[in-house]
C-alpha atoms as a PDB file:
ATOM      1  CA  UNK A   1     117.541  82.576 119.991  1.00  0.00           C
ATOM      2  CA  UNK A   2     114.004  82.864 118.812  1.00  0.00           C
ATOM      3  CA  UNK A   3     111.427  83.799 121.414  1.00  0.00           C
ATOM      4  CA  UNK A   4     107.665  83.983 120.997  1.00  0.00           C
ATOM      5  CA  UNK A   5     105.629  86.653 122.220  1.00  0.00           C
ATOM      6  CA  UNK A   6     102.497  86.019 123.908  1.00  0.00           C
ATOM      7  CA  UNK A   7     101.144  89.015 125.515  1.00  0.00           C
ATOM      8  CA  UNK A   8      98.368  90.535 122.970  1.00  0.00           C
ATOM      9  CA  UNK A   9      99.491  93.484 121.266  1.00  0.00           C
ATOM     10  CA  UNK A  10     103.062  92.109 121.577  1.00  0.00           C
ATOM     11  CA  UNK A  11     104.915  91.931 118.464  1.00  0.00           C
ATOM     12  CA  UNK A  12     109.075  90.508 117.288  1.00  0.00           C
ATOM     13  CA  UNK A  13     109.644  90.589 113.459  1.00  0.00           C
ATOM     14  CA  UNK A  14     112.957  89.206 112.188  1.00  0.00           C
ATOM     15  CA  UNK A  15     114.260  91.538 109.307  1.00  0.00           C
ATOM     16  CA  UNK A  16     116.768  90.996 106.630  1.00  0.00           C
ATOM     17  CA  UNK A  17     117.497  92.769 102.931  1.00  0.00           C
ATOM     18  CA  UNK A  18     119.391  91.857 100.138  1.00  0.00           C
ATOM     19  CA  UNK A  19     121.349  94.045  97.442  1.00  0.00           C
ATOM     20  CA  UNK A  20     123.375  92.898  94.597  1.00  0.00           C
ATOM     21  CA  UNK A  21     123.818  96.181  91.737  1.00  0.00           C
ATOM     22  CA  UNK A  22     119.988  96.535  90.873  1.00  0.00           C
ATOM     23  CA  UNK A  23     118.464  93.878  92.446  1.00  0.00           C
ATOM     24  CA  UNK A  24     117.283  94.478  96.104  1.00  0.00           C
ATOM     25  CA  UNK A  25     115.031  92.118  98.409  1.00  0.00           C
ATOM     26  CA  UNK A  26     113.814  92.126 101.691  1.00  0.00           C
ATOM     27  CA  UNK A  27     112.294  89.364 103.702  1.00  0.00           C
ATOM     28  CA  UNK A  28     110.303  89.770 107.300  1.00  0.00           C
ATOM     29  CA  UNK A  29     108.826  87.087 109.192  1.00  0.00           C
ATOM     30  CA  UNK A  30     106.298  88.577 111.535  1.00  0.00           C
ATOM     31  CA  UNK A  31     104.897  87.327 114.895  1.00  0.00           C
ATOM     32  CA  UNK A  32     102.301  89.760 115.783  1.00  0.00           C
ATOM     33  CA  UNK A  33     101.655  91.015 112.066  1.00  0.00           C
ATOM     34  CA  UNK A  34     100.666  94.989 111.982  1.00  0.00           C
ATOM     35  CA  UNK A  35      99.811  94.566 108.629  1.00  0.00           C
ATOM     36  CA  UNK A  36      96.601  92.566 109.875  1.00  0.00           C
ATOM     37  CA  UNK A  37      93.410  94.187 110.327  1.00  0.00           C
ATOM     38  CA  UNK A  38      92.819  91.070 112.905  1.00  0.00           C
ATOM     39  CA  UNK A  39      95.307  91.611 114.995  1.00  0.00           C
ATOM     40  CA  UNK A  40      94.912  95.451 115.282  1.00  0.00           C
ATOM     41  CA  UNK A  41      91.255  95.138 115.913  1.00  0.00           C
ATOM     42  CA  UNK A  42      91.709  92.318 118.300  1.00  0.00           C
ATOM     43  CA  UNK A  43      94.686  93.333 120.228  1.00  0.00           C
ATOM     44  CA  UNK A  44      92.144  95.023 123.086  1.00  0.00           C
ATOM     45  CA  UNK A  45      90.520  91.309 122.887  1.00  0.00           C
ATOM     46  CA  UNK A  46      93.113  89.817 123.895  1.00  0.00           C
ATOM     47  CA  UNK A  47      94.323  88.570 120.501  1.00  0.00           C
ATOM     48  CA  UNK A  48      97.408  86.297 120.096  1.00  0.00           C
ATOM     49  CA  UNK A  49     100.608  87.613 118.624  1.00  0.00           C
ATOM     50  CA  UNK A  50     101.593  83.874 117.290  1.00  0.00           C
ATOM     51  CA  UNK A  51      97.891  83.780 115.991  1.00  0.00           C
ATOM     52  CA  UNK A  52      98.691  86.388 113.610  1.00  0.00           C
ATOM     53  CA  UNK A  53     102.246  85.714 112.197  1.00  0.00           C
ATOM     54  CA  UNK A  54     102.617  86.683 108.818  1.00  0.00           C
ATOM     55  CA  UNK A  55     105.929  86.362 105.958  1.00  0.00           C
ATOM     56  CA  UNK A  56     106.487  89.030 103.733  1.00  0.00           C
ATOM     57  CA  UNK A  57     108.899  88.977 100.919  1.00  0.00           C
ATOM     58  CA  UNK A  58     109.588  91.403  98.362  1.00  0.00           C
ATOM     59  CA  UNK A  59     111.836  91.602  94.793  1.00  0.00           C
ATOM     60  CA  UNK A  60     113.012  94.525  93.195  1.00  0.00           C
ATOM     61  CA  UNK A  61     114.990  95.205  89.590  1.00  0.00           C
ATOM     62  CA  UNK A  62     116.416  98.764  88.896  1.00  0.00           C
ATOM     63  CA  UNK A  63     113.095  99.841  91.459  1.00  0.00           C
ATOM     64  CA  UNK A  64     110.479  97.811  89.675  1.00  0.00           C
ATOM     65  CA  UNK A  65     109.094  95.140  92.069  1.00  0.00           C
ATOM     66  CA  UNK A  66     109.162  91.744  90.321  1.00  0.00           C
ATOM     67  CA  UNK A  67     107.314  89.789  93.478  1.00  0.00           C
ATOM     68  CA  UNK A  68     105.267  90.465  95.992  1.00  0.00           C
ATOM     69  CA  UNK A  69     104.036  88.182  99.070  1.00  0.00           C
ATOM     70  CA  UNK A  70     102.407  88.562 102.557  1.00  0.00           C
ATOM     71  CA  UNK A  71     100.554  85.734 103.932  1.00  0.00           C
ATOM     72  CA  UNK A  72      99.671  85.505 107.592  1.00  0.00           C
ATOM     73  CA  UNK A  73      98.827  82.517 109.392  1.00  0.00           C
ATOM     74  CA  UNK A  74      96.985  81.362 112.637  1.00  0.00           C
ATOM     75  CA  UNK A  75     100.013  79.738 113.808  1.00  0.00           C
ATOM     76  CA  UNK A  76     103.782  79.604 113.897  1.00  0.00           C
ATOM     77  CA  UNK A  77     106.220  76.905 115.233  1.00  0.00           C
ATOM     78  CA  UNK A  78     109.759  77.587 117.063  1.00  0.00           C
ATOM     79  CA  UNK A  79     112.292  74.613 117.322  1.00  0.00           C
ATOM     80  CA  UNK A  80     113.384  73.282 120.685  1.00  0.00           C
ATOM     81  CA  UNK A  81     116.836  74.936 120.181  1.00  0.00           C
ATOM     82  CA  UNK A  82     115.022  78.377 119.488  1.00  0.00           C
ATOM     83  CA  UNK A  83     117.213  78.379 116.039  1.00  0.00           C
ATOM     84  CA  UNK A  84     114.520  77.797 113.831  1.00  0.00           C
ATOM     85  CA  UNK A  85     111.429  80.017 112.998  1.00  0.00           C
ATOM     86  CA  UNK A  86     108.418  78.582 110.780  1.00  0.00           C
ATOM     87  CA  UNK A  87     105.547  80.007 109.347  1.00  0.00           C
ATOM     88  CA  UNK A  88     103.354  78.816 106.915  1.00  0.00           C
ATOM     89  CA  UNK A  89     105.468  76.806 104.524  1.00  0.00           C
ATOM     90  CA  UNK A  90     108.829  79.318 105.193  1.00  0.00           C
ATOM     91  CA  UNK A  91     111.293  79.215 107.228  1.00  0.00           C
ATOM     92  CA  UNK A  92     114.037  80.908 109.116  1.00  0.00           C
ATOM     93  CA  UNK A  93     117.061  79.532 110.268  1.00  0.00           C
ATOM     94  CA  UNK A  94     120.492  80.088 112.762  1.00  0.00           C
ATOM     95  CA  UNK A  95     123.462  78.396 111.831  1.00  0.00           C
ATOM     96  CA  UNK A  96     126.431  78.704 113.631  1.00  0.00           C
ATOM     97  CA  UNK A  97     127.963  81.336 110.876  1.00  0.00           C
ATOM     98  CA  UNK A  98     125.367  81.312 108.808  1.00  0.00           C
ATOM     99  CA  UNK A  99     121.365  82.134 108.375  1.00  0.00           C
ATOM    100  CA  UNK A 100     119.152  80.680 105.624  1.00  0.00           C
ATOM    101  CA  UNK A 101     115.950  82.219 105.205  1.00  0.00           C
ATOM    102  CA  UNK A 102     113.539  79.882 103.120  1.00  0.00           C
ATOM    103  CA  UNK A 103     110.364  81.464 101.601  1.00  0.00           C
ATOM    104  CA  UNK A 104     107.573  79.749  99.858  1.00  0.00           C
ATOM    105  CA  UNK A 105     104.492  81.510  99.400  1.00  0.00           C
ATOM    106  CA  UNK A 106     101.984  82.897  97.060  1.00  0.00           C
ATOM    107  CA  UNK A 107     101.819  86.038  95.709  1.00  0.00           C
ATOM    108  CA  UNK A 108      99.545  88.619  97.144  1.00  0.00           C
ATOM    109  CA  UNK A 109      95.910  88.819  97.336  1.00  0.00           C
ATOM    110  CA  UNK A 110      96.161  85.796  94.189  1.00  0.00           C
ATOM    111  CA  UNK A 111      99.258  84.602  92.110  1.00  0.00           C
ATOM    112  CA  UNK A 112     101.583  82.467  91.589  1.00  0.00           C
ATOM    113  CA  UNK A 113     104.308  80.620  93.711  1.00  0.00           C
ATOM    114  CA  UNK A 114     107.367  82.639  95.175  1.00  0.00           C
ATOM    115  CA  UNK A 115     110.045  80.647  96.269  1.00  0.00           C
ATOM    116  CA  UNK A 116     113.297  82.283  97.389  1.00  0.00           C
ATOM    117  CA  UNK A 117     116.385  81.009  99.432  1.00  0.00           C
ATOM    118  CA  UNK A 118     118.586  83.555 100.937  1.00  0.00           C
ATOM    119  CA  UNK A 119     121.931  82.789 102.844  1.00  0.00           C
ATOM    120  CA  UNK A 120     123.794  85.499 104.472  1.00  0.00           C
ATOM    121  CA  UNK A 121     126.502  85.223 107.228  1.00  0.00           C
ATOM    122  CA  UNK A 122     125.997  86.314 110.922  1.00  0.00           C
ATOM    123  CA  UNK A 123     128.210  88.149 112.719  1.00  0.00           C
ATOM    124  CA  UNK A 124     130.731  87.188 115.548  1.00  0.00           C
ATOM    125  CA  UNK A 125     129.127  89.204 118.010  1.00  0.00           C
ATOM    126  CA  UNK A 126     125.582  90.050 118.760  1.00  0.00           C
ATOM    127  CA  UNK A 127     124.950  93.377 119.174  1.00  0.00           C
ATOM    128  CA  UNK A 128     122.778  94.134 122.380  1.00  0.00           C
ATOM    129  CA  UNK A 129     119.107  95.217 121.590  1.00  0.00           C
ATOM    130  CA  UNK A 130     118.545  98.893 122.206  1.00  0.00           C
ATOM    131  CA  UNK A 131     115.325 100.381 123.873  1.00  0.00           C
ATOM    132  CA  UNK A 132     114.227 103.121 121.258  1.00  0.00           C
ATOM    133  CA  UNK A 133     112.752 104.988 123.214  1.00  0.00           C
ATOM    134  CA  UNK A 134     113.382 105.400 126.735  1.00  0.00           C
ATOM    135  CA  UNK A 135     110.448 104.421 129.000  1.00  0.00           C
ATOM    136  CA  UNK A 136     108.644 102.439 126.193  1.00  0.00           C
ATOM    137  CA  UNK A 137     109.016  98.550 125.915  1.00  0.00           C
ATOM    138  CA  UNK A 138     110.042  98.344 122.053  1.00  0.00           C
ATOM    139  CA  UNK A 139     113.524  97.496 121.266  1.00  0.00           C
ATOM    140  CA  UNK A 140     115.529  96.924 118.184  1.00  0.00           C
ATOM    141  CA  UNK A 141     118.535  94.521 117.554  1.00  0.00           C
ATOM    142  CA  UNK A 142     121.426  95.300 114.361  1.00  0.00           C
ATOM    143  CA  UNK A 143     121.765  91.411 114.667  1.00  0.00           C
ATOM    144  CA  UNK A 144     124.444  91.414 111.543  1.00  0.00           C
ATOM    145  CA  UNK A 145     123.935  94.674 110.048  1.00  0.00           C
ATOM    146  CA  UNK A 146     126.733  94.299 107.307  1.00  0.00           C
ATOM    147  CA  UNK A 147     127.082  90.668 105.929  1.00  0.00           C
ATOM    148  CA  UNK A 148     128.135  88.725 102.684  1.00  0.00           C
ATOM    149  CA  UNK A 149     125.265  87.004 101.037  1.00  0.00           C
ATOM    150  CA  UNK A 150     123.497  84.832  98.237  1.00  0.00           C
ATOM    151  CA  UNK A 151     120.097  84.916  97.141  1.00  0.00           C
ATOM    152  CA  UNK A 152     118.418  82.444  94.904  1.00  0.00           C
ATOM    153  CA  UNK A 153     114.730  82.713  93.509  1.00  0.00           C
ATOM    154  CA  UNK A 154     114.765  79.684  91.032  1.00  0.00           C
ATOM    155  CA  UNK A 155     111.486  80.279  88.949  1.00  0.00           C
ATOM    156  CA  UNK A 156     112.785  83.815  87.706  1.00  0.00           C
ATOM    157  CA  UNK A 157     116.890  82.216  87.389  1.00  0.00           C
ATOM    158  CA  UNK A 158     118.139  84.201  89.994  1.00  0.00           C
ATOM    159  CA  UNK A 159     121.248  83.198  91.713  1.00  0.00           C
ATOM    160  CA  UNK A 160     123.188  85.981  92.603  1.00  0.00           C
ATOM    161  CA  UNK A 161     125.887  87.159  95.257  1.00  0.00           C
ATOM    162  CA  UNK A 162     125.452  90.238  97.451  1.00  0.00           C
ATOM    163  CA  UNK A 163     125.378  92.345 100.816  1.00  0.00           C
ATOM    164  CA  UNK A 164     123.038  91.570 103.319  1.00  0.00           C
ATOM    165  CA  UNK A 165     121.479  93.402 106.016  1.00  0.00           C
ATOM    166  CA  UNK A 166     119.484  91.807 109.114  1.00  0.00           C
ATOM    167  CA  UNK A 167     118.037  93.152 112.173  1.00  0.00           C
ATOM    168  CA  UNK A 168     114.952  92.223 114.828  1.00  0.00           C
ATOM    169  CA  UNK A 169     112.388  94.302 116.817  1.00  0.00           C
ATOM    170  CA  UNK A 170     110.254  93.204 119.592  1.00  0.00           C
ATOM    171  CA  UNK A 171     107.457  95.155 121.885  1.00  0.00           C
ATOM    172  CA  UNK A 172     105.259  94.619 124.873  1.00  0.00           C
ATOM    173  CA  UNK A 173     102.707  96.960 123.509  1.00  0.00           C
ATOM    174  CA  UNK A 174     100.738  97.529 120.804  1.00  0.00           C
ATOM    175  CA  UNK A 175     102.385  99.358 117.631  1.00  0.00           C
ATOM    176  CA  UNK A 176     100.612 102.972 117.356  1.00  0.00           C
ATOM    177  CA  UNK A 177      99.598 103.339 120.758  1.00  0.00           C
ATOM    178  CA  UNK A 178     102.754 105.581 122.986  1.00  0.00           C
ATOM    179  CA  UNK A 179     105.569 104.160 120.282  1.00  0.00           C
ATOM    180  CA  UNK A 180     103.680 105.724 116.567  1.00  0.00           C
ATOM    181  CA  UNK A 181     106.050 104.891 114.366  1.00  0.00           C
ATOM    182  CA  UNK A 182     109.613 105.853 112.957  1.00  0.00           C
ATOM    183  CA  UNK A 183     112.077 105.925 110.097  1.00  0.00           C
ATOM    184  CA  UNK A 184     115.299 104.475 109.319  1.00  0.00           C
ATOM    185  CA  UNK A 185     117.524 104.124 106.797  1.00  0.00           C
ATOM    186  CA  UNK A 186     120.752 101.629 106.254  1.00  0.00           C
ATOM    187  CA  UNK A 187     123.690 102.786 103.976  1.00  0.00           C
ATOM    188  CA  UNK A 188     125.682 100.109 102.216  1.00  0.00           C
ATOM    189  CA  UNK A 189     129.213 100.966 100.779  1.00  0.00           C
ATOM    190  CA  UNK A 190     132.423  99.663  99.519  1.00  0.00           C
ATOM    191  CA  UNK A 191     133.666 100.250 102.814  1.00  0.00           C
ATOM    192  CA  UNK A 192     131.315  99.751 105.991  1.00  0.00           C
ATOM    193  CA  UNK A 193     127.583  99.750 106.553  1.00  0.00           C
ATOM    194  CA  UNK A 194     125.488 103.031 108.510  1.00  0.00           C
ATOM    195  CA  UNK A 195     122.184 102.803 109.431  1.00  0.00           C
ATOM    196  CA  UNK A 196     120.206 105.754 110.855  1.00  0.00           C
ATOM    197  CA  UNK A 197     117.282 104.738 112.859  1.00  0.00           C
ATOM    198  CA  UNK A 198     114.702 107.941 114.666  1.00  0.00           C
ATOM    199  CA  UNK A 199     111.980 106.758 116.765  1.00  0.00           C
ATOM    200  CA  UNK A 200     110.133 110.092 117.777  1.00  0.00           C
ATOM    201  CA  UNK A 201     110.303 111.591 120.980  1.00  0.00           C
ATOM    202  CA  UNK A 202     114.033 110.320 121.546  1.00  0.00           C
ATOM    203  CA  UNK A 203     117.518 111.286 119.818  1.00  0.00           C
ATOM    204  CA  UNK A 204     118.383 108.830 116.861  1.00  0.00           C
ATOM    205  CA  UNK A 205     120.177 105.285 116.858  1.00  0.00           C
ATOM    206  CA  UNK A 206     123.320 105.593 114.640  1.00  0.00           C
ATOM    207  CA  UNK A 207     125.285 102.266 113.809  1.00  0.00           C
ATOM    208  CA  UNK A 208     128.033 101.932 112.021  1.00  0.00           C
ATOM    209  CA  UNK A 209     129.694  98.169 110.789  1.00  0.00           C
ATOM    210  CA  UNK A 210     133.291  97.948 109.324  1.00  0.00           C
ATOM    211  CA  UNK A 211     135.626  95.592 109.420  1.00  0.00           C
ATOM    212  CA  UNK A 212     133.649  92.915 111.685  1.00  0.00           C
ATOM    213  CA  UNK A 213     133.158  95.772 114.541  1.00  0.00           C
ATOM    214  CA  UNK A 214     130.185  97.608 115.030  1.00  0.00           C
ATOM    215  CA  UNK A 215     129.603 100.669 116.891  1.00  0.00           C
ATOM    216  CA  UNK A 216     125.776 102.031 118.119  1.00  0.00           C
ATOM    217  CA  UNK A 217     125.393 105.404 119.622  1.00  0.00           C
ATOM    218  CA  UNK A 218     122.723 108.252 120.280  1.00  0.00           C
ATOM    219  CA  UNK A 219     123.164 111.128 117.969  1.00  0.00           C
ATOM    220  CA  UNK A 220     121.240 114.155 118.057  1.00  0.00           C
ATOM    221  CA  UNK A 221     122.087 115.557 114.651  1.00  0.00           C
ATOM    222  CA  UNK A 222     119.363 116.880 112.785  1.00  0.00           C
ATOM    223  CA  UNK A 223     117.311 114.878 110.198  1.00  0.00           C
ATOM    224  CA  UNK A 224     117.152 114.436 106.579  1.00  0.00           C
ATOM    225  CA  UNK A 225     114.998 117.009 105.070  1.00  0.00           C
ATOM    226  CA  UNK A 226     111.435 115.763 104.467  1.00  0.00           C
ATOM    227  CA  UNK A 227     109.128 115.589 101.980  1.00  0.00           C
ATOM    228  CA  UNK A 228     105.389 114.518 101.731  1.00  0.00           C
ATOM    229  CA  UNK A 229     104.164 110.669  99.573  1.00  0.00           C
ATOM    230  CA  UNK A 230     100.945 110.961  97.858  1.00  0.00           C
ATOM    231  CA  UNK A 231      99.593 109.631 101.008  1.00  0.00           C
ATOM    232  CA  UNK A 232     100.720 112.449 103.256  1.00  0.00           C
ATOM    233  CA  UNK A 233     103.511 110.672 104.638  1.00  0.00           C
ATOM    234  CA  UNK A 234     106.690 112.404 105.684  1.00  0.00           C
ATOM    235  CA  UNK A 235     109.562 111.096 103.261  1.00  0.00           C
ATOM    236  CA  UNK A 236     113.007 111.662 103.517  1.00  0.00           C
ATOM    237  CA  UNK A 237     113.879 113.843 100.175  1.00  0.00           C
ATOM    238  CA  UNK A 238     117.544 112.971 100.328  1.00  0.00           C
ATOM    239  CA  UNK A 239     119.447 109.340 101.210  1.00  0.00           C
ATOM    240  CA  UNK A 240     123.409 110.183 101.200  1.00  0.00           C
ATOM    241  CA  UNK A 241     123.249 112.964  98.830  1.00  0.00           C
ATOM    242  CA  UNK A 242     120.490 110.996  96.203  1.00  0.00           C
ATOM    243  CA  UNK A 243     116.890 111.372  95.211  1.00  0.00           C
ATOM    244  CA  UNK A 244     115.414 107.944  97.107  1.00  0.00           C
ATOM    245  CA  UNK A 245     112.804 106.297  94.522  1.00  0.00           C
ATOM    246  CA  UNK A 246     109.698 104.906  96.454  1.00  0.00           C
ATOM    247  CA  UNK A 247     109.539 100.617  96.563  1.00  0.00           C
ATOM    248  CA  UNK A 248     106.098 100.837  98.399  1.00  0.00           C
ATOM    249  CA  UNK A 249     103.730 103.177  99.511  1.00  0.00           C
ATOM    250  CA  UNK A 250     100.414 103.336 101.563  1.00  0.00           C
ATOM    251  CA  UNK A 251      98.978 105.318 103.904  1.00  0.00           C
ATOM    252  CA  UNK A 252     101.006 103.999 106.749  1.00  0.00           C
ATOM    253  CA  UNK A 253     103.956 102.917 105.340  1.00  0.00           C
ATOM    254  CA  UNK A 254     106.593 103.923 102.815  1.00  0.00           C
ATOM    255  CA  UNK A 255     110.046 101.805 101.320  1.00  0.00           C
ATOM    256  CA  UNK A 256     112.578 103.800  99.496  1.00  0.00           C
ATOM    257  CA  UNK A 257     115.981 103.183  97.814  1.00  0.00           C
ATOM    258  CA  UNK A 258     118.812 105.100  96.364  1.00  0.00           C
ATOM    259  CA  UNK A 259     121.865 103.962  94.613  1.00  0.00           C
ATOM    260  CA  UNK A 260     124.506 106.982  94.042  1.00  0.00           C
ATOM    261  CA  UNK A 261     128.836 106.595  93.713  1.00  0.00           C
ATOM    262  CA  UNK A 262     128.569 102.779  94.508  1.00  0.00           C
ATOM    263  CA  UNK A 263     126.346 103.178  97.715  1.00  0.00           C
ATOM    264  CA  UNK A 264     122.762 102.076  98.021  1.00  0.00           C
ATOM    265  CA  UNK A 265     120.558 102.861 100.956  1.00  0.00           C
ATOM    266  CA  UNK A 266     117.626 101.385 101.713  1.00  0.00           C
ATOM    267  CA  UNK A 267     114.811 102.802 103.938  1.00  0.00           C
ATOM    268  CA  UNK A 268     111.690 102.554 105.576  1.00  0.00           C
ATOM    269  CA  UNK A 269     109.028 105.153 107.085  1.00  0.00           C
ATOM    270  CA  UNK A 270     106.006 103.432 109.118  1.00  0.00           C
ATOM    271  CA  UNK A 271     103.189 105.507 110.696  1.00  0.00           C
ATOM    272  CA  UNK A 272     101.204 102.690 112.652  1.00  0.00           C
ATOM    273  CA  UNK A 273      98.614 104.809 114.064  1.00  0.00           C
ATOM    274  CA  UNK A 274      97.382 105.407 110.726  1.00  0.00           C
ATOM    275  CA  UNK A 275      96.803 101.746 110.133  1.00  0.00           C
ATOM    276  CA  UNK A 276      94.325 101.892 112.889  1.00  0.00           C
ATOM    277  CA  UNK A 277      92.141 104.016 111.331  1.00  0.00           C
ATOM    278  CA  UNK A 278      89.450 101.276 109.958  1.00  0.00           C
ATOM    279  CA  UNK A 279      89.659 102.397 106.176  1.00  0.00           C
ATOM    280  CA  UNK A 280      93.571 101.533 106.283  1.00  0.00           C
ATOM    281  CA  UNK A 281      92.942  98.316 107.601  1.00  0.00           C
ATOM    282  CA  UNK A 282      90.297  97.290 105.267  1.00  0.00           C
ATOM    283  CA  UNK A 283      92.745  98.671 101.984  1.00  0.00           C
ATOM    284  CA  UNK A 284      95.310  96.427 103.531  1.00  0.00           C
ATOM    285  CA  UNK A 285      93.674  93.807 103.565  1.00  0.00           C
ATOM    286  CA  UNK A 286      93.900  94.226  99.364  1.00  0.00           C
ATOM    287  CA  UNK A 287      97.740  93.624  99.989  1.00  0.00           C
ATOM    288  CA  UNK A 288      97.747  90.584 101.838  1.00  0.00           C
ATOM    289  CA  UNK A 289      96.828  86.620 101.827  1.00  0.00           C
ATOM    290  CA  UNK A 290      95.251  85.230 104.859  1.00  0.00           C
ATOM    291  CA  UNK A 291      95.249  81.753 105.493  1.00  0.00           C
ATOM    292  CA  UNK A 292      93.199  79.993 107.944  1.00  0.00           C
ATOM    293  CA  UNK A 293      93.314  76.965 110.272  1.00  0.00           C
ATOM    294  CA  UNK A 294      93.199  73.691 108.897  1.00  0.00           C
END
């Protein structure tokens, strides 16, 4: 079920990556983009969430990104049955078994077309959202956190079977206000799926999918060992016992991936109080399409 937010500062994104051997993706559909300089200036307005939804979709080859696209929108539409998600020209759909997420945009600021279909298979049980920190309204949902997959981007010839990850978040709040930011990190391998997620101030989220079960607890073992980006960002220097290479990096926000002994582990570090800062919001805005009302 796809909800809307509407309180300003709100925010749900709807996550999913793709691996097959050196080719990774990873597709978000945001309502209540923190990417956009509008909607983190406007949030104390009284700015709406749905006013400021936003796709993002990204290709990689042996850590080279091949496309880039984020394009927000004034407007996004949910389907009666609350299975279907558009935005812009993309789309995101429930099945019964299956999801099919649909992306046709433009690359980012200018370019070219970027179409991409990507199929992966839900799991039998949904996994209850968790609260990541207790006390603050932002949760996080492993909706199928190890699945089967296919992902087709015609224009380059790609049509190619893999492993699939997918997960949501959702707030009541503002990102970079009591909730800053946090890392995570999910571990594919021949034989279940791990994802380590640390929101600050609280102990981390551990999951772990095998077999069609999946398992979430607290853990309070210590974390990777760290290392700073060119931006001053804390990085994790290690991913199960590899060197991560960095995807994307900005002030704010930082995508790594490692590939060692038939594993790969993909990651992500966000700082969101940093994209408040006015000069972050304005370089963003160098990353990003904006498309207005018609």
């Amino acid at each position: 079920m796809i909800e809307l937010p509407t309180r300003s500062g709100s925010y749900r994104w709807l996550y999913v990556d793709f691996t097959a051997g050196e080719c990774s993706a990873v597709a978000i559909f945001l309502l209540g983009n923190i990417f956009s300089h509008g909607y983190s200036s406007g949030a104390a307005r009284g700015a709406s969430p749905c006013q400021h939804s936003a796709v993002n979709f990204a290709l990689y080859d042996h850590g080279t990104r091949k496309q880039w696209a984020l394009t927000e929108y004034p407007h996004a539409q949910v389907s009666p049955s609350k299975k279907r998600l558009q935005i812009g020209r993309s789309t995101w759909t429930y099945g019964t078994k299956v999801a099919e997420v649909k992306v046709s945009e433009l690359a980012a600021p200018w370019g070219g077309a970027t179409d991409a279909v990507l199929e992966f298979e839900l799991a039998d049980e949904l996994v209850p959202a968790v609260q990541l920190v207790p006390g603050m309204p932002h949760w996080w949902q492993p909706i199928a956190p190890r699945a089967r997959a296919r992902l087709r981007v015609p224009s380059l010839g790609l049509d190619v079977a893999g492993r699939a990850y997918h997960d949501g978040n959702h707030g009541e709040e503002q990102l970079g206000g009591s909730l800053r930011g946090w890392r995570w990190a999910r571990t594919h391998d021949g034989e279940e799926t791990r994802v380590r997620y640390e929101p600050p101030g609280a102990p981390a989220i551990e999951v772990t999918a095998r077999d069609g079960a999946v398992s979430v607890v607290r853990n309070e073992t210590e974390a990777p060992a760290l290392r700073r980006s060119g931006w001053g960002l804390q990085l994790p220097g290690d991913y199960q016992g590899a060197t991560p290479r960095v995807l994307e990096s900005s002030p704010f926000y930082a995508r790594l991936e490692a590939q060692k002994d038939g594993a790969h582990t993909l990651g992500e570090v966000a700082d969101f109080r940093r994209f408040h800062h006015p000069l972050v919001r304005w370089m963003a805005n160098f990353r990003m399409r904006t498309e207005v009302a018609s």
